[in-house]
N, C-alpha and C. Protein backbone atom coordinates (compact mmCIF):
# COMPACT_ATOMS: atom_id res chain seq x y z
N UNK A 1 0.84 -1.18 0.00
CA UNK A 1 0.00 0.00 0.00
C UNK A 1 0.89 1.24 0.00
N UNK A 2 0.44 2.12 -0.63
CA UNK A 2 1.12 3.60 -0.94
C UNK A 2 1.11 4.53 0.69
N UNK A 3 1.60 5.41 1.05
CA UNK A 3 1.74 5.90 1.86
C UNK A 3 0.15 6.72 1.81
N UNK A 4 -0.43 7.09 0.65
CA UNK A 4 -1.44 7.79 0.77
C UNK A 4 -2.44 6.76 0.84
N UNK A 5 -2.77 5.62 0.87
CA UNK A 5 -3.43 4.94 0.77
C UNK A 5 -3.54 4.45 2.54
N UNK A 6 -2.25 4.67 3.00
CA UNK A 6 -2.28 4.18 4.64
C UNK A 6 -2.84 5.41 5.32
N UNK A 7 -3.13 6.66 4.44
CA UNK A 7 -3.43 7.83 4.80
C UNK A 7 -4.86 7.93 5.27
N UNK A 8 -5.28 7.41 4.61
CA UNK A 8 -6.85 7.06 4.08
C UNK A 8 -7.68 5.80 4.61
N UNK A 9 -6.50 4.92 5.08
CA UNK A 9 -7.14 3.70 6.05
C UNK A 9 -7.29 4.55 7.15
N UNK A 10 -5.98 4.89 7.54
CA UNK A 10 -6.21 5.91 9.25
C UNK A 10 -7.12 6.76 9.40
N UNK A 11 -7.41 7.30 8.33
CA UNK A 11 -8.93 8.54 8.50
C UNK A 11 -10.09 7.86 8.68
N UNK A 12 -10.18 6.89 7.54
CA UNK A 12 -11.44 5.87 7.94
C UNK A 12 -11.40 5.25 9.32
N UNK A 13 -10.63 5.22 9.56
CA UNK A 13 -10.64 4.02 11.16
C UNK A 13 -10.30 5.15 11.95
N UNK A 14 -10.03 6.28 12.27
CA UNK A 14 -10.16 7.05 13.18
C UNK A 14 -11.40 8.18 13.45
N UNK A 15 -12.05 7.68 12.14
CA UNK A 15 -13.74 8.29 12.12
C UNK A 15 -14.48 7.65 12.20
N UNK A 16 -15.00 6.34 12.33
CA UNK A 16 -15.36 5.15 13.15
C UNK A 16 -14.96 5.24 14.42
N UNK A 17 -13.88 5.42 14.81
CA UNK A 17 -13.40 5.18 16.60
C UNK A 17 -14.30 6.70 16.72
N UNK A 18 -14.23 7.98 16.60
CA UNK A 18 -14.58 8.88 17.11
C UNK A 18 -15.86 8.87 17.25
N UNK A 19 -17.07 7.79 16.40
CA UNK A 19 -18.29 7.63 16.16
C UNK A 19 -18.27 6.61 17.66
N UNK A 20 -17.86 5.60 17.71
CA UNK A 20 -17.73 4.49 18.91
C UNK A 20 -17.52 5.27 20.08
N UNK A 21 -16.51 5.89 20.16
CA UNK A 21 -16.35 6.59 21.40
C UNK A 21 -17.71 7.73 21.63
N UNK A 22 -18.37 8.56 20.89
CA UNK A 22 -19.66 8.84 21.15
C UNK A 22 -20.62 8.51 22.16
N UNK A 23 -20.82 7.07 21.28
CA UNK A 23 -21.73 6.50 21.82
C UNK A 23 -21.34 5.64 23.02
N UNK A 24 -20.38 5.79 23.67
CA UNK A 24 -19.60 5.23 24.34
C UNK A 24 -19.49 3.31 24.57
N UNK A 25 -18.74 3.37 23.55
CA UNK A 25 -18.68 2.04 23.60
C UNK A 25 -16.81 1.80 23.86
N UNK A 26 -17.03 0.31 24.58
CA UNK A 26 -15.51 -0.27 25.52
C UNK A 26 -14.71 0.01 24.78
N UNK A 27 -13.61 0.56 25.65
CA UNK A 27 -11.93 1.10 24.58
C UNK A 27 -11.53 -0.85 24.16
N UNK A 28 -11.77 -1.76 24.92
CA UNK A 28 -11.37 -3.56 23.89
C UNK A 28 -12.45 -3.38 22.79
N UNK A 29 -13.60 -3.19 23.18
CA UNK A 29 -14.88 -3.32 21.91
C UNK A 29 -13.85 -2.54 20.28
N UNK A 30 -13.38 -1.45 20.89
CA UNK A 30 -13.24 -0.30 20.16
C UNK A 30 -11.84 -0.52 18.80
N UNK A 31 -10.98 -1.45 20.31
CA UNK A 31 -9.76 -1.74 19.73
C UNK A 31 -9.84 -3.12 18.48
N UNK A 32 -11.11 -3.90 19.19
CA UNK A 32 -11.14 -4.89 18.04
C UNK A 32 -11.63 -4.48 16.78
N UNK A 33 -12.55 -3.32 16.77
CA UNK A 33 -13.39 -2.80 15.70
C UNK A 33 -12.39 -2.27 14.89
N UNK A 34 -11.26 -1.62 15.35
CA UNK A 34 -10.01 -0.93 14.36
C UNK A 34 -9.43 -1.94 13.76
N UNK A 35 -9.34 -2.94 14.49
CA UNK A 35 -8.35 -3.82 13.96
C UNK A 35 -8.91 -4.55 12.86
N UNK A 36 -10.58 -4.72 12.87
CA UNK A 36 -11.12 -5.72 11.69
C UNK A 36 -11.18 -4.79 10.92
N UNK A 37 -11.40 -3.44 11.18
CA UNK A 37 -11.71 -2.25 9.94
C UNK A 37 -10.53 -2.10 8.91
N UNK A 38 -9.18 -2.33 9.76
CA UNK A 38 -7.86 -2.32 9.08
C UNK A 38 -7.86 -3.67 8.21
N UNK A 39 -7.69 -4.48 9.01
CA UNK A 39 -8.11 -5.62 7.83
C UNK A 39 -8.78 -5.84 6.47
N UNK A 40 -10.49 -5.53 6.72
CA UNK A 40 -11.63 -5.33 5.67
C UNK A 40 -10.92 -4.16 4.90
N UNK A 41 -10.52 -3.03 5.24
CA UNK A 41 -9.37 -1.78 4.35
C UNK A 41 -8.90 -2.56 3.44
N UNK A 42 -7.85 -3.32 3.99
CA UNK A 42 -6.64 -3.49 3.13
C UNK A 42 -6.56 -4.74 2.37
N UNK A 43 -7.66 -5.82 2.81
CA UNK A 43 -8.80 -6.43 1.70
C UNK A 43 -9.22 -6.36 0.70
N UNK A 44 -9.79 -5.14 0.91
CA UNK A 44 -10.63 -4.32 -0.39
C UNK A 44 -10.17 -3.40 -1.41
N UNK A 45 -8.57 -2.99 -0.77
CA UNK A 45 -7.64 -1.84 -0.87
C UNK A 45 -6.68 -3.60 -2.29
N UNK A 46 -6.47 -4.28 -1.96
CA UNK A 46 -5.68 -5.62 -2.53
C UNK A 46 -6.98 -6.16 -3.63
N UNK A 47 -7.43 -6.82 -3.47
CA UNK A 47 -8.91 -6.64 -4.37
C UNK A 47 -9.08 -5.78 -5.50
N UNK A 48 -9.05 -4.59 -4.88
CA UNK A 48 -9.62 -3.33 -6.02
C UNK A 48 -8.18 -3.20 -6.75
N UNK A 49 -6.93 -3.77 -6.10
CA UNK A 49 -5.88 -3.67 -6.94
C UNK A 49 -5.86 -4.60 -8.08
N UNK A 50 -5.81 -5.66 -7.41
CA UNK A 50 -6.31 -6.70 -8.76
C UNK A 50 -7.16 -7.03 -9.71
N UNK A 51 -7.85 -6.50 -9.52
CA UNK A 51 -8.93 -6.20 -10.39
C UNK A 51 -8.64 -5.05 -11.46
N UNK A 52 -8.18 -3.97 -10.60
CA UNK A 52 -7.39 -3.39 -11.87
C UNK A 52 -6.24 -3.77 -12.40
N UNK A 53 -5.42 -4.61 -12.11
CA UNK A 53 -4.47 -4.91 -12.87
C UNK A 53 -5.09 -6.03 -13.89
N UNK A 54 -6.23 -6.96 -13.39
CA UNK A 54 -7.01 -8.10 -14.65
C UNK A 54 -7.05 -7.04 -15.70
N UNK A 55 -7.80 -5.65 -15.40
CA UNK A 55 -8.30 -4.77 -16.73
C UNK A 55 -7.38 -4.20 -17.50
N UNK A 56 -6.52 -3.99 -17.14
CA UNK A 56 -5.50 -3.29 -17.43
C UNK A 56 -5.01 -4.42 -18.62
N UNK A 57 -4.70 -5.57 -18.04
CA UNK A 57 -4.14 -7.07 -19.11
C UNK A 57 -5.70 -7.19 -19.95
N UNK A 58 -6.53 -7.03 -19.38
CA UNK A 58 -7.55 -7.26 -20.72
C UNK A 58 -7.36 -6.49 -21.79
N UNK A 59 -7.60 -5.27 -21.42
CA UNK A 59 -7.42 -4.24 -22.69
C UNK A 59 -6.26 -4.24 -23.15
N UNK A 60 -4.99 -4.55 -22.94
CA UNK A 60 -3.86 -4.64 -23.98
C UNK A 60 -3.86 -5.96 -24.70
N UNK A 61 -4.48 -7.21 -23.74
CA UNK A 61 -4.62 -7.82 -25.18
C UNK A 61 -5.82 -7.83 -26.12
N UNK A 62 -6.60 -6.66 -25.77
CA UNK A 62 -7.76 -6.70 -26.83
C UNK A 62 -7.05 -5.32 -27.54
N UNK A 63 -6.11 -4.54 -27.39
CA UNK A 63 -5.69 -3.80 -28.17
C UNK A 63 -4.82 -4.47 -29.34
N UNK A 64 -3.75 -6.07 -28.57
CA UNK A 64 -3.25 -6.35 -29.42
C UNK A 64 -4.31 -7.38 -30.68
N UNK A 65 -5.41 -7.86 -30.14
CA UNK A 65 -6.13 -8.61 -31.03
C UNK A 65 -6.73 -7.63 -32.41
N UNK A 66 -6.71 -6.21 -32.28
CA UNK A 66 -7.24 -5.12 -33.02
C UNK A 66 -6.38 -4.99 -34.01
N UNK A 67 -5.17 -4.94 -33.46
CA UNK A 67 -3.68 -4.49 -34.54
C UNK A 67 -3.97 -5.03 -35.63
């Protein structure tokens, strides 16, 4: 992951904790919720990478099938 991309997990998961702490829920409740949020992040963050890299190989070889 890119440094801006770890930028952007931490905002998400530190605006969730500030929502939890609200409503006051347990600093363990709180700590497990960061930790699966970081996870499901960087899941979806790996995922959405590969997926663009499948498209990326599709369209060059449908560029080369065009030539």
């Amino acid at each position: 992951m890119t440094s801006k991309n770890v930028q952007k997990e931490k905002l998400a998961v530190d605006r969730c904790m500030k929502h939890l702490e609200v409503v006051n829920v347990e600093p363990k409740v709180r700590q497990l919720i960061s930790m699966y949020l970081t996870s499901i992040y960087r899941e979806a963050y790996e995922e959405g990478y590969q997926d663009g890299e499948k498209n990326v190989q599709m369209q060059s070889e449908e560029t080369m099938v065009f030539k």
